[in-house]
Structures are given as C-alpha cells and as structure tokens.
N, C-alpha and C. Protein backbone atom coordinates (compact mmCIF):
# COMPACT_ATOMS: atom_id res chain seq x y z
N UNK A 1 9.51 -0.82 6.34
CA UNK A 1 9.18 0.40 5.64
C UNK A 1 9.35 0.09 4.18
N UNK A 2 8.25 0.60 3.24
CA UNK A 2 6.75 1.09 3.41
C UNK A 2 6.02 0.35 4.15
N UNK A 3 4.91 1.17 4.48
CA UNK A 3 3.83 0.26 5.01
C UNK A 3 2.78 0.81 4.13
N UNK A 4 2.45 -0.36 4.04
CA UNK A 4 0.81 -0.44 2.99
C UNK A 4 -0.29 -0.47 3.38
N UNK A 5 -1.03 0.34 3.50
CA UNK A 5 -3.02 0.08 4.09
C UNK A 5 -3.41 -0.07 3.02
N UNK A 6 -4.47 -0.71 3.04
CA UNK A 6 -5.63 -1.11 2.40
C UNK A 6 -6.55 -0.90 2.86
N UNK A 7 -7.59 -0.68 1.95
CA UNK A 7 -8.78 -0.42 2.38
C UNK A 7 -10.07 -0.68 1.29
N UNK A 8 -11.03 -1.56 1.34
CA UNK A 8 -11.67 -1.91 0.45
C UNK A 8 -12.00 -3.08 -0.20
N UNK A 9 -10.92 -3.61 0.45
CA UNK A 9 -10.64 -5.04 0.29
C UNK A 9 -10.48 -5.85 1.13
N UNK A 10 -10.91 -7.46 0.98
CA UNK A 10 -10.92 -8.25 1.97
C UNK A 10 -9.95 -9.02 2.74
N UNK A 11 -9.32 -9.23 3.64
CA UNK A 11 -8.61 -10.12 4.24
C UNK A 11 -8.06 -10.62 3.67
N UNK A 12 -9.01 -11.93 2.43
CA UNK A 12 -8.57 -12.99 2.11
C UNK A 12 -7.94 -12.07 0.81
N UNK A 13 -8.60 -11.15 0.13
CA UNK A 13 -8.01 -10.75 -1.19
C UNK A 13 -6.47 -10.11 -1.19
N UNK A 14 -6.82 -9.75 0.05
CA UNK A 14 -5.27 -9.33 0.21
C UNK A 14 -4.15 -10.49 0.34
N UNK A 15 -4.49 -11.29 1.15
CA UNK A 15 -3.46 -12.42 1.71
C UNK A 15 -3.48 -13.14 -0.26
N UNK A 16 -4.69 -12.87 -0.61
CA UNK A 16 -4.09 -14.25 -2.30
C UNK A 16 -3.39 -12.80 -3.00
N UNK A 17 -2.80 -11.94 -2.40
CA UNK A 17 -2.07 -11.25 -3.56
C UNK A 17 -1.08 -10.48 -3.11
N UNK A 18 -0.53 -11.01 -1.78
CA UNK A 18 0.53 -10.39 -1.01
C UNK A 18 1.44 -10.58 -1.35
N UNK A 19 2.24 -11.75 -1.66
CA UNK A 19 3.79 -13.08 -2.01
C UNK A 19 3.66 -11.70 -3.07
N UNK A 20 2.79 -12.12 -4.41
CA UNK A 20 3.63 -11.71 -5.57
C UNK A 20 3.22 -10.54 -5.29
N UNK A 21 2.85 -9.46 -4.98
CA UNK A 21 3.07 -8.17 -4.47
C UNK A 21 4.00 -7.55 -3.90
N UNK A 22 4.15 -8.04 -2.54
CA UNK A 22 5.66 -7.70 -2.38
C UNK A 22 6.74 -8.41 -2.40
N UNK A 23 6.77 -9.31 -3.44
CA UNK A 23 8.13 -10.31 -4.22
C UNK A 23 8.36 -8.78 -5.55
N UNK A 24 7.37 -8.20 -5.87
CA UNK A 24 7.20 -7.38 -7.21
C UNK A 24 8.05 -5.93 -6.51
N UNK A 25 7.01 -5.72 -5.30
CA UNK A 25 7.76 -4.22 -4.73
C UNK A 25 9.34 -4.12 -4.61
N UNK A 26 9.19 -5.28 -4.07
CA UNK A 26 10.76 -5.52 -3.17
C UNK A 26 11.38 -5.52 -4.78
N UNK A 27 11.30 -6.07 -5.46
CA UNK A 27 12.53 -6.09 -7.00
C UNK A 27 12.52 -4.39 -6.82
N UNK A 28 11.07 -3.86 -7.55
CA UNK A 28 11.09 -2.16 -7.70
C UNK A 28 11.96 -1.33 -7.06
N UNK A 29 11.68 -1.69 -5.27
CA UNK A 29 12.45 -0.64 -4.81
C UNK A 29 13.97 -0.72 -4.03
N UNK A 30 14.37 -2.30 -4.42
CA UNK A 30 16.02 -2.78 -4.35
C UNK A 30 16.13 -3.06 -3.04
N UNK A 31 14.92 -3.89 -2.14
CA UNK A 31 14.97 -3.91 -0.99
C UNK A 31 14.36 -5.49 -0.64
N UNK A 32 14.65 -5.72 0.51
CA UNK A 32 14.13 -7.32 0.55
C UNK A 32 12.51 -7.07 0.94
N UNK A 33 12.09 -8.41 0.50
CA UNK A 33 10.58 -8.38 1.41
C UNK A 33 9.89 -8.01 2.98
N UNK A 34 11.34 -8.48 3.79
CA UNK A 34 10.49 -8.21 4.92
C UNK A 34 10.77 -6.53 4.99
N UNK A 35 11.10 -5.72 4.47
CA UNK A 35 11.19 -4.29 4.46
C UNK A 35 9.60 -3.78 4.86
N UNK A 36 8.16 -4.82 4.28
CA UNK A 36 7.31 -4.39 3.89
C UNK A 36 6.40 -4.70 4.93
N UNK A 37 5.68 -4.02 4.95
CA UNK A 37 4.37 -4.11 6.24
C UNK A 37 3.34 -3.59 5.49
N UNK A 38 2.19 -5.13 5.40
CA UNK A 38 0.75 -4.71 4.53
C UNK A 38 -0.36 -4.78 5.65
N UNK A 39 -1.08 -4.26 5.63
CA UNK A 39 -2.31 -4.12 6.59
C UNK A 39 -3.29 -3.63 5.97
N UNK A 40 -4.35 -4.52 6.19
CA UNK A 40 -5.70 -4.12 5.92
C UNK A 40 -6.66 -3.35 6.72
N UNK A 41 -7.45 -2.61 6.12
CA UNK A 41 -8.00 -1.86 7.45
C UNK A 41 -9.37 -1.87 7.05
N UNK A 42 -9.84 -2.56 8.44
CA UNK A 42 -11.48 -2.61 7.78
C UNK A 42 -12.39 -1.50 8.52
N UNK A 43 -13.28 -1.33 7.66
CA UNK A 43 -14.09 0.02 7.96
C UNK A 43 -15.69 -0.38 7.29
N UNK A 44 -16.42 0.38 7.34
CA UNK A 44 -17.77 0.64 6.78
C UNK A 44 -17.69 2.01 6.51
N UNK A 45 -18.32 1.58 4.91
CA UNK A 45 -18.35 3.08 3.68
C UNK A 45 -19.97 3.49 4.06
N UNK A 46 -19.94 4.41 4.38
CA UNK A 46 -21.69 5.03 4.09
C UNK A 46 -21.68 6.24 3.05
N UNK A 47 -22.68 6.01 2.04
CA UNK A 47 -22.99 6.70 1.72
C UNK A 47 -24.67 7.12 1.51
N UNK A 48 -25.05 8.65 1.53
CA UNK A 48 -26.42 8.79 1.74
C UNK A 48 -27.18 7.56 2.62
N UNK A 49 -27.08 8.03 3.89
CA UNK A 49 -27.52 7.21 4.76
C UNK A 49 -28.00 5.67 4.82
N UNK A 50 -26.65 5.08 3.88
CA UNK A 50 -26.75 3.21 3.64
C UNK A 50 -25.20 3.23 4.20
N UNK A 51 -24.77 1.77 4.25
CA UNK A 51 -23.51 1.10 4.32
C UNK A 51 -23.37 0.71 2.88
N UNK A 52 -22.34 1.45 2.04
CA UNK A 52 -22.19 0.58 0.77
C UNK A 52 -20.76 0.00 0.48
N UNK A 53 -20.49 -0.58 -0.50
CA UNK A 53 -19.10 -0.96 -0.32
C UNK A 53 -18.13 -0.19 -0.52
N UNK A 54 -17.18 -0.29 -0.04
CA UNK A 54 -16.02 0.68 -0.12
C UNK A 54 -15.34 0.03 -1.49
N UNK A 55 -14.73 1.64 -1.93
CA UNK A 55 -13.30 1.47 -3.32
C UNK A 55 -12.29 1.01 -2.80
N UNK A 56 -11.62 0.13 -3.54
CA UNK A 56 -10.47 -0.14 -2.82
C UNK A 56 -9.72 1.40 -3.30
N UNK A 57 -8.88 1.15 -2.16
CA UNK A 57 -7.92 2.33 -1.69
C UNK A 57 -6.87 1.72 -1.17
N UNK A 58 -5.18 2.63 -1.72
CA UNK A 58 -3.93 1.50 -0.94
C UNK A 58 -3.17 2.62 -0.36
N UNK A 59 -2.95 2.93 0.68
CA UNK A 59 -2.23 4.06 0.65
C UNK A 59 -1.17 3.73 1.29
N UNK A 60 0.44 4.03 0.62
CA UNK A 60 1.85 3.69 0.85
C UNK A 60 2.25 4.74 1.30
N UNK A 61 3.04 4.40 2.97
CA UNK A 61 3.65 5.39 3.57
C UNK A 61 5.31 4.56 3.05
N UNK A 62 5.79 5.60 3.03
CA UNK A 62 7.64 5.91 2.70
C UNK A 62 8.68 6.74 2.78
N UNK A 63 9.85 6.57 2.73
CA UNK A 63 10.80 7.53 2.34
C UNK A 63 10.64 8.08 1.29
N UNK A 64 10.62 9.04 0.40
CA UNK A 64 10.85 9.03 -0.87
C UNK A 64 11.41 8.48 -1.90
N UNK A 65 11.48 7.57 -2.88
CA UNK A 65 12.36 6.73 -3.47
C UNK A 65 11.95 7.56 -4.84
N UNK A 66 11.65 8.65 -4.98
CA UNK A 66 11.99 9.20 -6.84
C UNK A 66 10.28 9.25 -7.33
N UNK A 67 10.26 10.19 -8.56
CA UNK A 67 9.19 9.58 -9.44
C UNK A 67 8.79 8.46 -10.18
N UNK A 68 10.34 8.11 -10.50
CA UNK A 68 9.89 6.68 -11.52
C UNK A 68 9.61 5.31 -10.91
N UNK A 69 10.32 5.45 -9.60
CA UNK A 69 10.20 4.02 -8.46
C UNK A 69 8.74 4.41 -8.20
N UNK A 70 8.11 5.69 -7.88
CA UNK A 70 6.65 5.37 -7.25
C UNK A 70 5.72 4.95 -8.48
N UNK A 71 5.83 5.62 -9.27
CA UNK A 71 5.02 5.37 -11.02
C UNK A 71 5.07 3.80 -11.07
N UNK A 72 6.03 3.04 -11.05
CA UNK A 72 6.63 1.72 -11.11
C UNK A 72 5.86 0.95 -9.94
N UNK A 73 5.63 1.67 -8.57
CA UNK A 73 4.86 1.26 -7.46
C UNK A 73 3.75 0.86 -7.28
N UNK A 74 2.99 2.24 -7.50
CA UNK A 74 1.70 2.31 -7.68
C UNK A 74 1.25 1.43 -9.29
N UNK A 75 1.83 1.49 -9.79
CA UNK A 75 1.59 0.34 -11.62
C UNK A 75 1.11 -1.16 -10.84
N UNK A 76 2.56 -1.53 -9.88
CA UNK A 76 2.29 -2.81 -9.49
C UNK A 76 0.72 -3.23 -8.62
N UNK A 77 1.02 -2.07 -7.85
CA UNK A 77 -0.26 -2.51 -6.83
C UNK A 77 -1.41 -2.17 -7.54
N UNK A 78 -1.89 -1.20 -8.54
CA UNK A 78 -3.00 -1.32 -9.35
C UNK A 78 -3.21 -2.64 -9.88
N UNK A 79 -1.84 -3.03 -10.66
CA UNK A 79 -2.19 -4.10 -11.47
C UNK A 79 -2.64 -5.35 -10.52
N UNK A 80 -1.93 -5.50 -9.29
CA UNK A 80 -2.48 -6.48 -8.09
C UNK A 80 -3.86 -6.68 -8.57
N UNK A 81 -3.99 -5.46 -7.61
CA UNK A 81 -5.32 -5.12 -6.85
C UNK A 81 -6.37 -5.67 -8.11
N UNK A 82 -6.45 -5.00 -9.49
CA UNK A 82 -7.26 -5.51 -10.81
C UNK A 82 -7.59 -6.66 -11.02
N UNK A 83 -6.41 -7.31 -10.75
CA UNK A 83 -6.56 -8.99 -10.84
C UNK A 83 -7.16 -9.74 -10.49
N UNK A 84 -7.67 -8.95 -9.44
CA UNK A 84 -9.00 -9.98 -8.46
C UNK A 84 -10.36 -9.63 -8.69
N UNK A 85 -10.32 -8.99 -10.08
CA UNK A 85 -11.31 -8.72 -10.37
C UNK A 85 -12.51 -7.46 -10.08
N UNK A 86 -11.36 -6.50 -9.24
CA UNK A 86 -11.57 -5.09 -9.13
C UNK A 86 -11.72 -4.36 -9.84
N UNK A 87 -12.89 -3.64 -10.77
CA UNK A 87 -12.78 -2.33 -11.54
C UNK A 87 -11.71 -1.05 -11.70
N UNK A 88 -12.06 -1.24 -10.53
CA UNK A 88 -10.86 0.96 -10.07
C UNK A 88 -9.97 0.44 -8.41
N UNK A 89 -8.73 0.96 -9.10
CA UNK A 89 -8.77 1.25 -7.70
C UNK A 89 -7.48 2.25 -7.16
N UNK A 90 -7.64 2.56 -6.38
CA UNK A 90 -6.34 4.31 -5.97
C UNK A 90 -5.58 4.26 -5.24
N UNK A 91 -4.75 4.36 -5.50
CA UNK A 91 -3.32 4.38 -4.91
C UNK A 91 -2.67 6.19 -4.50
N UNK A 92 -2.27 5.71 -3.12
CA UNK A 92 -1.80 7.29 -2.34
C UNK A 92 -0.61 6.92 -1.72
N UNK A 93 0.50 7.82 -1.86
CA UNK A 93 1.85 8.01 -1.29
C UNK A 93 1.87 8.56 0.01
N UNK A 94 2.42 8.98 1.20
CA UNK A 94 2.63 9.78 1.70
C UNK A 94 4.09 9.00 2.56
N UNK A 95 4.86 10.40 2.26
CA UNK A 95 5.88 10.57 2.05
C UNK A 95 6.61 10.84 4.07
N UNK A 96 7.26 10.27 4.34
CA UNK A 96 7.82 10.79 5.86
C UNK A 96 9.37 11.15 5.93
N UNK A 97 9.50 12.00 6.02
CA UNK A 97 10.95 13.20 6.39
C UNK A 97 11.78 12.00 7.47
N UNK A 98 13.17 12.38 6.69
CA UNK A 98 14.00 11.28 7.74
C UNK A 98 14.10 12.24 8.69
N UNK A 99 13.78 13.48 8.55
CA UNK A 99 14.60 13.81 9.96
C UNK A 99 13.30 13.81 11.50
N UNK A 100 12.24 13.53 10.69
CA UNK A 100 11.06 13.40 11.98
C UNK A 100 10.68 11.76 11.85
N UNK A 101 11.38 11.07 11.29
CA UNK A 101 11.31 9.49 11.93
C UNK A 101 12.18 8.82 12.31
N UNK A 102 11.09 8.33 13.62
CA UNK A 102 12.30 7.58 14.86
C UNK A 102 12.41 6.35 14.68
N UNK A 103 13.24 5.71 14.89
CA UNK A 103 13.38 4.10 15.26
C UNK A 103 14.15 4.16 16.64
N UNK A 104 13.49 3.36 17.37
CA UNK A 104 13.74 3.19 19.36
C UNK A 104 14.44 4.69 19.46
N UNK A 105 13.87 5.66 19.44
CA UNK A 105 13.96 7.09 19.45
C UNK A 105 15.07 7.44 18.62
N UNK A 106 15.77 7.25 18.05
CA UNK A 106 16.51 7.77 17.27
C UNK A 106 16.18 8.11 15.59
N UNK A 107 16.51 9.43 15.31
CA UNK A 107 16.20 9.92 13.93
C UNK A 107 17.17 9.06 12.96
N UNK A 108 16.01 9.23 11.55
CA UNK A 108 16.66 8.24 10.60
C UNK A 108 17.21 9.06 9.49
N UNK A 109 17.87 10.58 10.01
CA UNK A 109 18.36 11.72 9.55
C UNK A 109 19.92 11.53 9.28
C-alpha cells in the first residue's frame, strides 16, 4: 500500500521509470519500497467512433498521508511520467478508511 494504476502508458514506459519512482515515493512517504504496488492497466480509448490513444492517467489508492505528502506525490509521478516524453498527464488519489480495510480479514482500524 499504495497501489498505483496506470493507464496510458506502456508496459515498457512504466518498467524504465519504476526503480526511481518508487525509490522517490518511498523517501516522500517514510516507507520502504516494497510498500508499493504499480500496475498498468491496459485498455482502448475511443473516441467519436475511432480507437485513439489514451492520456496517461495514474491513479493512487491510500491511506491518507496529509496534503503536503500527496502535493509532494503526485509532483513526483507527474514529473516521472513527463520524462518520457509525455505532454500532460493526471494524477488521482483515492483515499481508503482504515476502518473498511481488511488484511486476511482483519480491519486496519
């Protein structure tokens, strides 16, 4: 925990920018690397009846860790994501309540 989707991006773009991604998160949010689970998710974008390419999109599920740790978050993975020569790209939080998440059924409340 977090876990990271992606979307918009390729396999390989992800794997050349994972290490220093989450070597970067893990400093941010005072946690080791394997804390982190990245996954790509591949899809087809249509728009007006074509397949076009999709925006990249990253969306981080978490505990809450503050405003300034996510500001600090989302900074990193923009700046990633740019590097490979991406125009735009958007970053989404969503946030999960300790008291409705389980690990081997038990709340993390």
């Amino acid at each position: 925990m977090p876990r990271i989707s992606v979307r918009g991006l390729t396999v390989e773009q992800v794997c050349a920018i994972s290490d220093s991604l989450v070597g970067e998160l893990a400093d941010i949010c005072g946690c080791g690397t394997d804390n982190f689970t990245l996954e790509c998710v591949q899809h087809t974008a249509v728009f007006a009846g074509k397949i076009v390419a999709a925006y990249p999109f990253v969306e981080v599920a978490w505990f809450e860790r503050g405003q300034e740790v996510r500001d600090k978050v989302a900074r990193s993975i923009t700046k990633h994501v740019l590097e490979l020569g991406i125009a735009e790209a958007e970053v989404a939080f969503t946030t999960y309540a300790e008291n409705a998440y389980y690990i081997n059924g038990v709340s993390c409340e």
